[in-house]
PDB file of N, CA and C in Angstrom:
ATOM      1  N   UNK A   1     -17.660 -16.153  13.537  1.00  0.00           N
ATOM      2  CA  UNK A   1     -17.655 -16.270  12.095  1.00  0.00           C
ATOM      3  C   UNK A   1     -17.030 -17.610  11.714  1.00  0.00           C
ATOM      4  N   UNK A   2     -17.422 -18.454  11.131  1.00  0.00           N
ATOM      5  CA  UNK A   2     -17.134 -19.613  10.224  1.00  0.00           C
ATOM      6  C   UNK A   2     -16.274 -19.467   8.701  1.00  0.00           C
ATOM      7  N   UNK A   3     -15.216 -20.081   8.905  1.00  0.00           N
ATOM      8  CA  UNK A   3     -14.681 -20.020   7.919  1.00  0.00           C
ATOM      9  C   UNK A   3     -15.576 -21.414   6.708  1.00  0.00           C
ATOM     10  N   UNK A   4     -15.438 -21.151   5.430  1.00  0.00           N
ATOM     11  CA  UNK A   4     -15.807 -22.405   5.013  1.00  0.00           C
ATOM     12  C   UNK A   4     -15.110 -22.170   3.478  1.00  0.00           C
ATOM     13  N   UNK A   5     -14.792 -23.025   3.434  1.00  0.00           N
ATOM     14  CA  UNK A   5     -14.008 -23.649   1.947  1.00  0.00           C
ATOM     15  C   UNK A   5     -14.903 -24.362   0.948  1.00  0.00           C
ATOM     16  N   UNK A   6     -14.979 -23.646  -0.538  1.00  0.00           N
ATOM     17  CA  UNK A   6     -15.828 -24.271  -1.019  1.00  0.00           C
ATOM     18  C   UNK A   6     -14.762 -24.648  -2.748  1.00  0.00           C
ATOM     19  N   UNK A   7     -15.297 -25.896  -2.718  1.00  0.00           N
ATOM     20  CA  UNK A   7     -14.959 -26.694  -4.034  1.00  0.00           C
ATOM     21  C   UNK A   7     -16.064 -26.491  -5.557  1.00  0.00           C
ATOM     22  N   UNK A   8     -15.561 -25.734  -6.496  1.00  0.00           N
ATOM     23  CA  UNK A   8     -16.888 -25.502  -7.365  1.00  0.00           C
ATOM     24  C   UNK A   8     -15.243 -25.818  -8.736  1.00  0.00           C
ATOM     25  N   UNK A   9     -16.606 -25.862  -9.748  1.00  0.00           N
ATOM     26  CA  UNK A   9     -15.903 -25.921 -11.032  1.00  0.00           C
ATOM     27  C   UNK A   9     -16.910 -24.907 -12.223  1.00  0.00           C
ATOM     28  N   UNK A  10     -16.589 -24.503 -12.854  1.00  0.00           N
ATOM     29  CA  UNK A  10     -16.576 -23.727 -14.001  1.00  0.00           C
ATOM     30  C   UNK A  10     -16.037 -23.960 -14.932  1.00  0.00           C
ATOM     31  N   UNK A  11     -17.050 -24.139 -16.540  1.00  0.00           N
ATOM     32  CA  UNK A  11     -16.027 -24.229 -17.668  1.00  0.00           C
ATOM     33  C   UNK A  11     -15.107 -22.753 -17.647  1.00  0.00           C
ATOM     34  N   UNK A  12     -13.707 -23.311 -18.079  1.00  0.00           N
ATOM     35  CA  UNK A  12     -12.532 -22.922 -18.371  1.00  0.00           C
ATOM     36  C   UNK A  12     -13.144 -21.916 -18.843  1.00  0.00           C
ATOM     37  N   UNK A  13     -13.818 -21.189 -20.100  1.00  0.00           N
ATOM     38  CA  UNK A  13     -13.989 -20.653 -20.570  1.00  0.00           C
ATOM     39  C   UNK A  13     -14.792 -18.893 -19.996  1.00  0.00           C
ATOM     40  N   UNK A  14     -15.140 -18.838 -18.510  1.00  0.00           N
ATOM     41  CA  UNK A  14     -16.014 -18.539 -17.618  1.00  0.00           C
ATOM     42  C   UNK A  14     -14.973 -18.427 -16.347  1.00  0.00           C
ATOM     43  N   UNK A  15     -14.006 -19.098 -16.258  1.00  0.00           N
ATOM     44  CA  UNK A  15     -12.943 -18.656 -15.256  1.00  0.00           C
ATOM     45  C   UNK A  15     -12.837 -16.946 -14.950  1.00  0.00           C
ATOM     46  N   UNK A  16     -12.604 -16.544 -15.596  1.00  0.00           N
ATOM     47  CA  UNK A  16     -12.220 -15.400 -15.369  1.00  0.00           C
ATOM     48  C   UNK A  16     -13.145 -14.441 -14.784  1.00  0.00           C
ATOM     49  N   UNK A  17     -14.560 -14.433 -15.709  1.00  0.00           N
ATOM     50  CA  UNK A  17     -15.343 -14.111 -15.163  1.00  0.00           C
ATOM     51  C   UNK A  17     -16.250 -14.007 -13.413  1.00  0.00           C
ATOM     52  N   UNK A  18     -15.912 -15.644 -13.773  1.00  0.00           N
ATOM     53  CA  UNK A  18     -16.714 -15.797 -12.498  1.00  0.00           C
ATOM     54  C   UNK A  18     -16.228 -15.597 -11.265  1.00  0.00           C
ATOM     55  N   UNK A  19     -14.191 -15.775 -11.359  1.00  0.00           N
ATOM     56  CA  UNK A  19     -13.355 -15.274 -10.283  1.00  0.00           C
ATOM     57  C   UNK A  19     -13.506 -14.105 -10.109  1.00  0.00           C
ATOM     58  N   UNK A  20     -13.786 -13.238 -10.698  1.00  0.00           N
ATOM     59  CA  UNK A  20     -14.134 -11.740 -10.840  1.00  0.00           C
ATOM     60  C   UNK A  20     -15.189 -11.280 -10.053  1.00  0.00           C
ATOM     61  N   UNK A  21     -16.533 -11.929 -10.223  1.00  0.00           N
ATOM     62  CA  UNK A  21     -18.392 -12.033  -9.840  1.00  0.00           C
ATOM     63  C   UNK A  21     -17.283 -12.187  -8.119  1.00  0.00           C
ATOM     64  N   UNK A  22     -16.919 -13.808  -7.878  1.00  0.00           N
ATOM     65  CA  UNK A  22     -16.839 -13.759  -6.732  1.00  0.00           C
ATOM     66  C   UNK A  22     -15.730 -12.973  -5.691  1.00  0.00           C
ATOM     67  N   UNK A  23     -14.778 -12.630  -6.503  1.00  0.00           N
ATOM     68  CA  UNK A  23     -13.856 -11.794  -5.514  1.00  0.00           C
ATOM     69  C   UNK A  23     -14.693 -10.575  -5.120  1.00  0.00           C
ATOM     70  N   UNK A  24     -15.863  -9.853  -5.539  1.00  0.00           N
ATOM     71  CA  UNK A  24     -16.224  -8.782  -5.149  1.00  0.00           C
ATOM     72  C   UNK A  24     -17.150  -8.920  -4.465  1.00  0.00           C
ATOM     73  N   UNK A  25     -17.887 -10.086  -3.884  1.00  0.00           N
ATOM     74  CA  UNK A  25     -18.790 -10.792  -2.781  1.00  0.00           C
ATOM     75  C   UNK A  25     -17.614 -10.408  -1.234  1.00  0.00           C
ATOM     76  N   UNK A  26     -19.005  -9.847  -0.115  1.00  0.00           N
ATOM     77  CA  UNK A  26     -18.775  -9.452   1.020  1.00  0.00           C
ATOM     78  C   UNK A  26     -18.266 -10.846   1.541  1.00  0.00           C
ATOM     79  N   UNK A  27     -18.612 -11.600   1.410  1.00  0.00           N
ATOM     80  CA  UNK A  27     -18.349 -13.185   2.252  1.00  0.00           C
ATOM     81  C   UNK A  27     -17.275 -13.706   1.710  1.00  0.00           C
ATOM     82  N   UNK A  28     -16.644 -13.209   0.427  1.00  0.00           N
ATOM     83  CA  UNK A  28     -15.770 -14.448   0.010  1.00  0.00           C
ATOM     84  C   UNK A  28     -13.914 -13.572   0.494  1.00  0.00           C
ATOM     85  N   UNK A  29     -13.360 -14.668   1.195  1.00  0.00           N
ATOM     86  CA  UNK A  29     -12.241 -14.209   1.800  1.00  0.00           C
ATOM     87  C   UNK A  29     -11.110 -14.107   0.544  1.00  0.00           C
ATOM     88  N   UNK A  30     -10.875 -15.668   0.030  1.00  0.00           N
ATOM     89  CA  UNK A  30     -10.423 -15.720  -1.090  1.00  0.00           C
ATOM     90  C   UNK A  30     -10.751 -16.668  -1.864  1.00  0.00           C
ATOM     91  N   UNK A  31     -10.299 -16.663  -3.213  1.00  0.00           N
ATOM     92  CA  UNK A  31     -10.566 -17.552  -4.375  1.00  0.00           C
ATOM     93  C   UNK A  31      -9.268 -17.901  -5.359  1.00  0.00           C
ATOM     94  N   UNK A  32      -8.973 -18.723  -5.751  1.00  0.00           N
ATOM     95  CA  UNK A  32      -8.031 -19.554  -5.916  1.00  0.00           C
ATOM     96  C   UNK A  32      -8.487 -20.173  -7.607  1.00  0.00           C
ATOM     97  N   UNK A  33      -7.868 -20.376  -8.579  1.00  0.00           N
ATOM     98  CA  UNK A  33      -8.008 -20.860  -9.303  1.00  0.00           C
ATOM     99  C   UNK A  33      -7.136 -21.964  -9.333  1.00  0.00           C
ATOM    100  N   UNK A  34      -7.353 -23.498  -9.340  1.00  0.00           N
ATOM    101  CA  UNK A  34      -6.848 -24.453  -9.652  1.00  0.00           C
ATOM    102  C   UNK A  34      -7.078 -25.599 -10.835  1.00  0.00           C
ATOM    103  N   UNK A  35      -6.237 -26.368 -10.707  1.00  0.00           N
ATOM    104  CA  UNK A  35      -6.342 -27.726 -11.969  1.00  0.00           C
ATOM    105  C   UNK A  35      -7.419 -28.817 -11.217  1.00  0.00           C
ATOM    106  N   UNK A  36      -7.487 -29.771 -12.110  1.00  0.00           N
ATOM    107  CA  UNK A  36      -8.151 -30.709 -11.414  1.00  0.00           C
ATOM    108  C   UNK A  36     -10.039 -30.512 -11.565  1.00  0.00           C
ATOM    109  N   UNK A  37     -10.606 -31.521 -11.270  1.00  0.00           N
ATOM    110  CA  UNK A  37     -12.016 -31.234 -10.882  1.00  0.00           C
ATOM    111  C   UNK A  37     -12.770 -30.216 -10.609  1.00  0.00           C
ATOM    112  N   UNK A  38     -11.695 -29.382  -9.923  1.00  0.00           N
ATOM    113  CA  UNK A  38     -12.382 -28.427  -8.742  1.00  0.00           C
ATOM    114  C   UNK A  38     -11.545 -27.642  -9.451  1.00  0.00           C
ATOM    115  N   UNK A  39     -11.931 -26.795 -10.390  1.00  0.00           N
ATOM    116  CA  UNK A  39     -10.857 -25.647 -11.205  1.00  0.00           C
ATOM    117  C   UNK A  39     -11.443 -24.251  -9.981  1.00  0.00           C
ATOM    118  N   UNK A  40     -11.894 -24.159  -9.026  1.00  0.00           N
ATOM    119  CA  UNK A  40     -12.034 -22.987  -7.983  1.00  0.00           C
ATOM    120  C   UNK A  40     -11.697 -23.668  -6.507  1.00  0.00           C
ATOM    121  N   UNK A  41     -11.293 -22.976  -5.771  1.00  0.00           N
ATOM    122  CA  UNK A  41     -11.431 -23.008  -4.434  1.00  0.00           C
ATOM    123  C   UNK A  41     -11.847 -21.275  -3.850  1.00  0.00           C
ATOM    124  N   UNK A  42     -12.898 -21.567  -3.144  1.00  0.00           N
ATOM    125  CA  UNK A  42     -13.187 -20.136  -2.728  1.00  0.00           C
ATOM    126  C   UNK A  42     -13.121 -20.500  -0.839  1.00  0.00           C
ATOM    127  N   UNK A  43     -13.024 -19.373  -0.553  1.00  0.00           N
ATOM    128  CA  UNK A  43     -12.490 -19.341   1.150  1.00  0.00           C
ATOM    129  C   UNK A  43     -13.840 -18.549   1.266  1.00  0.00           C
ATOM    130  N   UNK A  44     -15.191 -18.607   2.097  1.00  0.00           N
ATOM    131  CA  UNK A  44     -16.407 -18.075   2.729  1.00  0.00           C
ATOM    132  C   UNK A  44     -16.141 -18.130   3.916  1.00  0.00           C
ATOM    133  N   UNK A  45     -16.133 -16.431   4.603  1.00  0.00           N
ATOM    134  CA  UNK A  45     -16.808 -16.267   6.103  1.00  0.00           C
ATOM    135  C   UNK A  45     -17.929 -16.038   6.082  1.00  0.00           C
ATOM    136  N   UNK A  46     -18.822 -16.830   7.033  1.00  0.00           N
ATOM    137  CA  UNK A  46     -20.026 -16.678   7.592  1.00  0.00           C
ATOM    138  C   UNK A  46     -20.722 -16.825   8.584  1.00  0.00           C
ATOM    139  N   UNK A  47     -21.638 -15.896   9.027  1.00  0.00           N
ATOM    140  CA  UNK A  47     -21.790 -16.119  10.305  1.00  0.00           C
ATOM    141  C   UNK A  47     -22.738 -17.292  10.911  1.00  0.00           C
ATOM    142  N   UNK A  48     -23.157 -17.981  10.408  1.00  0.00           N
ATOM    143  CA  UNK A  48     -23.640 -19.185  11.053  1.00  0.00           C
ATOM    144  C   UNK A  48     -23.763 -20.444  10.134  1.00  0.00           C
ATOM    145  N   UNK A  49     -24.250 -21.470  10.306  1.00  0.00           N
ATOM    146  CA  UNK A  49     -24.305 -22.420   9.166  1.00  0.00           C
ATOM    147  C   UNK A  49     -25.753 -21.895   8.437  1.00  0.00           C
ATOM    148  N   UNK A  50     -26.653 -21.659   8.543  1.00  0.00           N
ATOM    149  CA  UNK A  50     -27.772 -21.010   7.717  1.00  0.00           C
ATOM    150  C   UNK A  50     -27.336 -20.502   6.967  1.00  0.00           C
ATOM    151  N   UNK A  51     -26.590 -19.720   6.826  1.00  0.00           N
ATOM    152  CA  UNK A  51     -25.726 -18.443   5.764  1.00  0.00           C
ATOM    153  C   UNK A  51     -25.214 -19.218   4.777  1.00  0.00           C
ATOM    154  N   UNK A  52     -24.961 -20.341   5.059  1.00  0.00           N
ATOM    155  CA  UNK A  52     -24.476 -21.684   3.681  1.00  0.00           C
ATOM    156  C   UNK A  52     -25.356 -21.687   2.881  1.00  0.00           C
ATOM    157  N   UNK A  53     -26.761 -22.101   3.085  1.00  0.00           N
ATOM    158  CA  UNK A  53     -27.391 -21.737   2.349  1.00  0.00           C
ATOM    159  C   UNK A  53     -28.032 -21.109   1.132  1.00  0.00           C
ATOM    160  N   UNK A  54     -28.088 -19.999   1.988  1.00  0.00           N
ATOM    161  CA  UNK A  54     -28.593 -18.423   1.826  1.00  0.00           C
ATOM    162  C   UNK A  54     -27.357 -17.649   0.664  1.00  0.00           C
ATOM    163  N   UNK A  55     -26.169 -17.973   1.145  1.00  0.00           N
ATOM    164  CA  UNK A  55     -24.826 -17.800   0.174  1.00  0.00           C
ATOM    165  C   UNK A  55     -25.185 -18.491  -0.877  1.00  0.00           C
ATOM    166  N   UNK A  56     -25.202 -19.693  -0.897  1.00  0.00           N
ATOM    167  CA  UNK A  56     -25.212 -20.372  -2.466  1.00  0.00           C
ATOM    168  C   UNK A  56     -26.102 -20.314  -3.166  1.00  0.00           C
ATOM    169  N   UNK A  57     -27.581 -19.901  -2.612  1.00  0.00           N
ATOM    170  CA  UNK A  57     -28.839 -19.634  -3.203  1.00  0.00           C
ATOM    171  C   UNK A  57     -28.204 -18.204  -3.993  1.00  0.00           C
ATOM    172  N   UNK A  58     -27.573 -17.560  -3.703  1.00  0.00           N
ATOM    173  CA  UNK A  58     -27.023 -16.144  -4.325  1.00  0.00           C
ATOM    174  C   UNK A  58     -26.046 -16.223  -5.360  1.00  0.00           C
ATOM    175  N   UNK A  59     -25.284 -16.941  -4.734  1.00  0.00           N
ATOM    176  CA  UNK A  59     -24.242 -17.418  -5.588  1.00  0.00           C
ATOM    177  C   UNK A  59     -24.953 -18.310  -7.429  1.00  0.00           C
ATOM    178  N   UNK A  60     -25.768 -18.916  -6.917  1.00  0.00           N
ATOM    179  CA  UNK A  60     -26.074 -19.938  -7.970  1.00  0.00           C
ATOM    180  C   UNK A  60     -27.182 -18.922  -9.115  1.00  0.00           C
ATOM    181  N   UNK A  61     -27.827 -17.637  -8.345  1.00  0.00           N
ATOM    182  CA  UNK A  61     -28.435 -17.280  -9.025  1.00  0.00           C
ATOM    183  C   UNK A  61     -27.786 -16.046 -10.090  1.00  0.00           C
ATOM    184  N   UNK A  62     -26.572 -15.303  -9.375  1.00  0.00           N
ATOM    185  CA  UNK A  62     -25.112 -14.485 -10.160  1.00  0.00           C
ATOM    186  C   UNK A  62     -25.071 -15.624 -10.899  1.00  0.00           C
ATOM    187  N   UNK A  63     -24.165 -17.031 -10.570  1.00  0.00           N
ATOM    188  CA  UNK A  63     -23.349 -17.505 -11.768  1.00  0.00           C
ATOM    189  C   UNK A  63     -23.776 -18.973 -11.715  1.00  0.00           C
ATOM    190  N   UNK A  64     -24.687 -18.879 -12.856  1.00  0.00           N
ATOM    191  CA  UNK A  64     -25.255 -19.826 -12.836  1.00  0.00           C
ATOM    192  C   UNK A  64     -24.544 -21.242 -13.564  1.00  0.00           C
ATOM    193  N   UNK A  65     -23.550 -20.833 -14.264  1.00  0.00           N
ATOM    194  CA  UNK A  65     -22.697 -22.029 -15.019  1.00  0.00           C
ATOM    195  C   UNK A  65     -21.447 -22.540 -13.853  1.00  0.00           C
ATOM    196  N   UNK A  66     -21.477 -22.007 -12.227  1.00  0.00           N
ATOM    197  CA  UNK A  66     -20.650 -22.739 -11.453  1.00  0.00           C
ATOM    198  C   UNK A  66     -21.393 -23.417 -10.739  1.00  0.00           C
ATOM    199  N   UNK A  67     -20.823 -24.705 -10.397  1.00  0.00           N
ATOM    200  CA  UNK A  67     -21.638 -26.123  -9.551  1.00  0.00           C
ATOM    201  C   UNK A  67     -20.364 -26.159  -8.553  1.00  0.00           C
ATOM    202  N   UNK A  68     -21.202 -26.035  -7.636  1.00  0.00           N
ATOM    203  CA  UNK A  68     -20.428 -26.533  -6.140  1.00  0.00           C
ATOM    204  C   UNK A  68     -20.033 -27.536  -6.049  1.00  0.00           C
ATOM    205  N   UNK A  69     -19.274 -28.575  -5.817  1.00  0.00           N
ATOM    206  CA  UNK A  69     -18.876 -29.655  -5.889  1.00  0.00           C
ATOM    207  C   UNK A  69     -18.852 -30.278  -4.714  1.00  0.00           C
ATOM    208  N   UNK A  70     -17.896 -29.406  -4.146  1.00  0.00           N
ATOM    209  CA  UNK A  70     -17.983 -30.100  -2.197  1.00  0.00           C
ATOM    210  C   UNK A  70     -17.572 -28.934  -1.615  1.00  0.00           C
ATOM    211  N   UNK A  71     -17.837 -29.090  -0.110  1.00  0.00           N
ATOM    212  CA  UNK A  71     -17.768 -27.921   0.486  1.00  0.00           C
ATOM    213  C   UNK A  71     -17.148 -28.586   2.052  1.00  0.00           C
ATOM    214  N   UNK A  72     -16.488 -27.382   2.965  1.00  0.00           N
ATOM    215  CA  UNK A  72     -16.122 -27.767   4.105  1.00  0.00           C
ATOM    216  C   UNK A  72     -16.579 -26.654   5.038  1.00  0.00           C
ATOM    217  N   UNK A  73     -16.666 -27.171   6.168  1.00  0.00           N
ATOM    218  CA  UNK A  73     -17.186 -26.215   7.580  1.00  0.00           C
ATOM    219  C   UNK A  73     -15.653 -26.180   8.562  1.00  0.00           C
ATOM    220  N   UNK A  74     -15.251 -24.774   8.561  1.00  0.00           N
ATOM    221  CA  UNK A  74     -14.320 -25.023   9.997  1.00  0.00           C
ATOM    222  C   UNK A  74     -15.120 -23.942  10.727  1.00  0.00           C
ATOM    223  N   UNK A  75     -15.497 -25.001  11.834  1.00  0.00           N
ATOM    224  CA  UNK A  75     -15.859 -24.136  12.905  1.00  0.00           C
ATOM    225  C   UNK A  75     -15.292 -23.236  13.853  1.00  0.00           C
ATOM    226  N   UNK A  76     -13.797 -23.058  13.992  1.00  0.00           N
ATOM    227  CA  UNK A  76     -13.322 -22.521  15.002  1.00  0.00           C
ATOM    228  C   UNK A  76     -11.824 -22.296  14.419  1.00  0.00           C
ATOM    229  N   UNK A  77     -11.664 -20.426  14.083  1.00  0.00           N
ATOM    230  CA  UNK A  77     -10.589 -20.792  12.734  1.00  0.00           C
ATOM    231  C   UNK A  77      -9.469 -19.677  14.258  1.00  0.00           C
ATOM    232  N   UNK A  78      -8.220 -20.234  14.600  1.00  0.00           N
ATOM    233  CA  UNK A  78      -7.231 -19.775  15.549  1.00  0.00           C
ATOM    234  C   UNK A  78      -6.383 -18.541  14.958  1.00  0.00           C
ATOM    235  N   UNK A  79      -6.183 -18.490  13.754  1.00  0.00           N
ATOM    236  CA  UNK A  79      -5.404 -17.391  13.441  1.00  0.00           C
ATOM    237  C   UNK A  79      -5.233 -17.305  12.301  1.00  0.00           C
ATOM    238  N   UNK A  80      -5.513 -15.787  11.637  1.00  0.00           N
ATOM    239  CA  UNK A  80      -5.585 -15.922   9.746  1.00  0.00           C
ATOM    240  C   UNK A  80      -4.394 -14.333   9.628  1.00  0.00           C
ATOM    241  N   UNK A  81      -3.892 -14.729   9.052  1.00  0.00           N
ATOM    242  CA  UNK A  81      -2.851 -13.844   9.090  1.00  0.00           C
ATOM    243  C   UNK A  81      -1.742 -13.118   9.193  1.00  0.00           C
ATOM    244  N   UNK A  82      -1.464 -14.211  10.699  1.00  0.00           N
ATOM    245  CA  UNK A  82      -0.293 -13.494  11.609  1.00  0.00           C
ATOM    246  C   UNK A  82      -1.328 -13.202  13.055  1.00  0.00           C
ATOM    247  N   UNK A  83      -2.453 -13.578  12.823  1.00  0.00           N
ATOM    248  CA  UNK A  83      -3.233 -12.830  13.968  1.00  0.00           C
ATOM    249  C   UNK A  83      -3.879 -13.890  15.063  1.00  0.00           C
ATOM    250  N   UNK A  84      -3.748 -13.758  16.404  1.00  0.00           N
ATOM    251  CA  UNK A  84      -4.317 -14.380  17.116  1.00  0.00           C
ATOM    252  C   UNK A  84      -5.347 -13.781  17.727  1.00  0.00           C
ATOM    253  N   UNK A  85      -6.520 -14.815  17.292  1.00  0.00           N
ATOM    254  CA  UNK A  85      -7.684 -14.560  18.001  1.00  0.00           C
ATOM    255  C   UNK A  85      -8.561 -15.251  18.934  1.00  0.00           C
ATOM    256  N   UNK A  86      -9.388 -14.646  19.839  1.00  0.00           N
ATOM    257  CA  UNK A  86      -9.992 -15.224  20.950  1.00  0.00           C
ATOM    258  C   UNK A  86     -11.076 -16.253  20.525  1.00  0.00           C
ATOM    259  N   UNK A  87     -11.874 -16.885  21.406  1.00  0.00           N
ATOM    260  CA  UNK A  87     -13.154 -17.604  21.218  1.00  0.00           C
ATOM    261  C   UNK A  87     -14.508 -16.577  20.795  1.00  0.00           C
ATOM    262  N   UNK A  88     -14.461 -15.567  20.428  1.00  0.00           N
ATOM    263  CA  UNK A  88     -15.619 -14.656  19.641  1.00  0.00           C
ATOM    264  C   UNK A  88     -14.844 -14.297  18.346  1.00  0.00           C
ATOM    265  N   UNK A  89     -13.539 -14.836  17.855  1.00  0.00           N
ATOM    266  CA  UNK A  89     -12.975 -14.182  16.791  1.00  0.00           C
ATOM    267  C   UNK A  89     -12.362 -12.908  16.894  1.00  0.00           C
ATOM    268  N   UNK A  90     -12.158 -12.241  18.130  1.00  0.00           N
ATOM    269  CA  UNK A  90     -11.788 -10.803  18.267  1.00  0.00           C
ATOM    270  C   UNK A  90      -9.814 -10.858  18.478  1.00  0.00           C
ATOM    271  N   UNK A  91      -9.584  -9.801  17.627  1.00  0.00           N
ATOM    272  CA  UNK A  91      -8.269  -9.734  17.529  1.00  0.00           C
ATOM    273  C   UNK A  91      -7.499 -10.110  19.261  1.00  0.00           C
ATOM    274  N   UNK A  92      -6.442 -11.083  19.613  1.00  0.00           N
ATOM    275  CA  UNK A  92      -5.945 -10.493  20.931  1.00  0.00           C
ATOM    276  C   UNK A  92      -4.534 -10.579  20.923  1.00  0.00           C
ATOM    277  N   UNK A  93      -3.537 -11.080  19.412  1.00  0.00           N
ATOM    278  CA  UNK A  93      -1.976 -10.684  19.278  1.00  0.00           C
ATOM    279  C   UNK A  93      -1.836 -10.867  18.228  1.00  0.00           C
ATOM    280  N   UNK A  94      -0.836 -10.703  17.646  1.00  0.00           N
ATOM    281  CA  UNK A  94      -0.161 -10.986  16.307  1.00  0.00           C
ATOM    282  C   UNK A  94       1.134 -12.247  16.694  1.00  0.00           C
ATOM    283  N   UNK A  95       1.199 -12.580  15.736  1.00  0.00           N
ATOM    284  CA  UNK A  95       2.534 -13.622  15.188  1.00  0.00           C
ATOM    285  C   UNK A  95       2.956 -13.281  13.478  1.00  0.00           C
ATOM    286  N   UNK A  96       4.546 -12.834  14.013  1.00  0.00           N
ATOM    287  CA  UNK A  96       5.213 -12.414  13.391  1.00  0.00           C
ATOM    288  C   UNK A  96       4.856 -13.428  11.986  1.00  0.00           C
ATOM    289  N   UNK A  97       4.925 -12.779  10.663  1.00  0.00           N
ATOM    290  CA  UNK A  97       5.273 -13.812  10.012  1.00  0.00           C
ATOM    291  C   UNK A  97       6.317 -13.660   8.966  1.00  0.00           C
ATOM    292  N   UNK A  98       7.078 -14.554   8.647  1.00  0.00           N
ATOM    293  CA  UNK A  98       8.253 -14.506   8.197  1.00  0.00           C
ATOM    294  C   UNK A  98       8.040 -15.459   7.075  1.00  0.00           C
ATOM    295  N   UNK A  99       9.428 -14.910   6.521  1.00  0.00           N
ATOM    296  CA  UNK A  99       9.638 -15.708   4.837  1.00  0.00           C
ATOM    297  C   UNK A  99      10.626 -17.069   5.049  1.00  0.00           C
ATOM    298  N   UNK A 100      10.079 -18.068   4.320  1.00  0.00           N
ATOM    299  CA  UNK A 100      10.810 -19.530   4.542  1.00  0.00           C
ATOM    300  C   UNK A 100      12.205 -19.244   4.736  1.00  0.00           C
ATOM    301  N   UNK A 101      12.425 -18.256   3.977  1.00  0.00           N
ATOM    302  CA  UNK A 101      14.502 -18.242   3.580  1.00  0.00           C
ATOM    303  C   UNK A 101      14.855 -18.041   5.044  1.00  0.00           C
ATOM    304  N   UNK A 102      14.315 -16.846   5.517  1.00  0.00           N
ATOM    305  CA  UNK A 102      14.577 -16.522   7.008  1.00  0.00           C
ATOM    306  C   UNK A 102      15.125 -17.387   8.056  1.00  0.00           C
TER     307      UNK A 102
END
Protein backbone atom coordinates (compact mmCIF):
# COMPACT_ATOMS: atom_id res chain seq x y z
CA UNK A 1 0.00 0.00 0.00
CA UNK A 2 1.27 3.54 -0.91
CA UNK A 3 0.92 6.17 1.21
CA UNK A 4 0.30 9.52 -0.74
CA UNK A 5 -0.19 13.06 0.45
CA UNK A 6 -2.30 15.24 -1.37
CA UNK A 7 -2.28 19.20 -1.53
CA UNK A 8 -5.90 20.56 -2.65
CA UNK A 9 -7.62 23.87 -1.82
CA UNK A 10 -11.26 24.68 -1.39
CA UNK A 11 -13.08 27.93 -1.00
CA UNK A 12 -13.20 28.58 2.74
CA UNK A 13 -16.67 28.56 2.47
CA UNK A 14 -16.93 24.53 1.46
CA UNK A 15 -14.27 23.57 4.10
CA UNK A 16 -16.31 21.92 6.16
CA UNK A 17 -18.15 20.21 3.89
CA UNK A 18 -15.77 18.81 1.84
CA UNK A 19 -13.53 17.66 5.03
CA UNK A 20 -16.58 15.81 5.86
CA UNK A 21 -17.22 14.13 1.86
CA UNK A 22 -13.51 13.16 2.42
CA UNK A 23 -13.03 11.82 5.92
CA UNK A 24 -15.68 9.17 5.06
CA UNK A 25 -13.68 7.89 1.81
CA UNK A 26 -12.15 4.19 2.27
CA UNK A 27 -8.66 5.55 1.01
CA UNK A 28 -8.34 8.67 2.87
CA UNK A 29 -6.13 8.05 6.10
CA UNK A 30 -6.31 11.62 7.18
CA UNK A 31 -7.22 15.18 6.37
CA UNK A 32 -5.95 18.19 7.85
CA UNK A 33 -7.22 21.56 7.42
CA UNK A 34 -4.59 24.24 6.93
CA UNK A 35 -3.66 28.08 6.06
CA UNK A 36 -1.89 28.95 3.13
CA UNK A 37 -2.54 27.87 -0.60
CA UNK A 38 -3.21 24.48 0.20
CA UNK A 39 -6.16 25.12 2.85
CA UNK A 40 -6.32 20.78 2.83
CA UNK A 41 -3.82 18.23 3.25
CA UNK A 42 -5.31 14.78 2.85
CA UNK A 43 -3.12 11.51 3.69
CA UNK A 44 -4.34 8.56 0.65
CA UNK A 45 -3.55 4.81 0.96
CA UNK A 46 -3.43 3.09 -2.17
CA UNK A 47 -2.69 0.23 -3.61
CA UNK A 48 -0.76 1.00 -6.62
CA UNK A 49 0.01 4.19 -8.55
CA UNK A 50 -3.09 3.59 -11.03
CA UNK A 51 -5.38 4.09 -8.01
CA UNK A 52 -4.07 7.91 -8.21
CA UNK A 53 -5.90 8.23 -10.82
CA UNK A 54 -8.92 6.37 -10.47
CA UNK A 55 -9.10 8.22 -6.75
CA UNK A 56 -9.16 11.67 -8.12
CA UNK A 57 -11.41 10.88 -11.05
CA UNK A 58 -13.88 10.14 -7.87
CA UNK A 59 -12.85 12.56 -5.87
CA UNK A 60 -13.29 15.41 -8.53
CA UNK A 61 -16.61 14.05 -9.49
CA UNK A 62 -18.09 14.12 -5.25
CA UNK A 63 -16.44 17.58 -4.90
CA UNK A 64 -16.20 19.28 -7.59
CA UNK A 65 -15.21 22.91 -6.16
CA UNK A 66 -11.72 21.11 -4.73
CA UNK A 67 -8.53 21.40 -7.13
CA UNK A 68 -5.64 19.33 -6.33
CA UNK A 69 -2.81 21.37 -6.28
CA UNK A 70 0.18 19.03 -5.78
CA UNK A 71 0.48 15.74 -4.74
CA UNK A 72 3.27 13.30 -3.30
CA UNK A 73 4.07 9.45 -3.71
CA UNK A 74 5.80 7.62 -0.68
CA UNK A 75 6.52 4.47 -1.78
CA UNK A 76 7.65 2.56 1.13
CA UNK A 77 5.96 3.97 4.41
CA UNK A 78 8.24 2.06 7.79
CA UNK A 79 5.90 2.74 10.53
CA UNK A 80 2.46 4.66 11.12
CA UNK A 81 1.57 4.63 14.50
CA UNK A 82 3.84 3.14 16.88
CA UNK A 83 3.87 0.19 14.43
CA UNK A 84 6.57 -1.58 12.69
CA UNK A 85 6.09 -3.01 9.54
CA UNK A 86 7.63 -5.46 7.08
CA UNK A 87 8.33 -5.07 3.20
CA UNK A 88 4.44 -6.22 2.29
CA UNK A 89 3.21 -3.65 4.97
CA UNK A 90 2.26 -6.47 7.45
CA UNK A 91 2.28 -5.64 11.10
CA UNK A 92 5.79 -7.21 12.77
CA UNK A 93 6.25 -4.83 16.32
CA UNK A 94 5.18 -1.91 17.92
CA UNK A 95 7.20 1.19 19.26
CA UNK A 96 6.16 2.53 22.25
CA UNK A 97 4.97 5.96 21.81
CA UNK A 98 5.32 8.52 24.26
CA UNK A 99 4.47 12.16 25.10
CA UNK A 100 7.30 14.93 24.53
CA UNK A 101 7.09 15.85 28.44
CA UNK A 102 8.14 12.22 29.14
Amino acid sequence: MRSRPTFASVPGQHLEETSQVLAGLREVRSCALTGGPHNLVVDVWLRTLHDVHTFEAHVSRRLPRLTVTDRSVVLRTVKHTGRLLDRDGHSVGGVPLRHPED
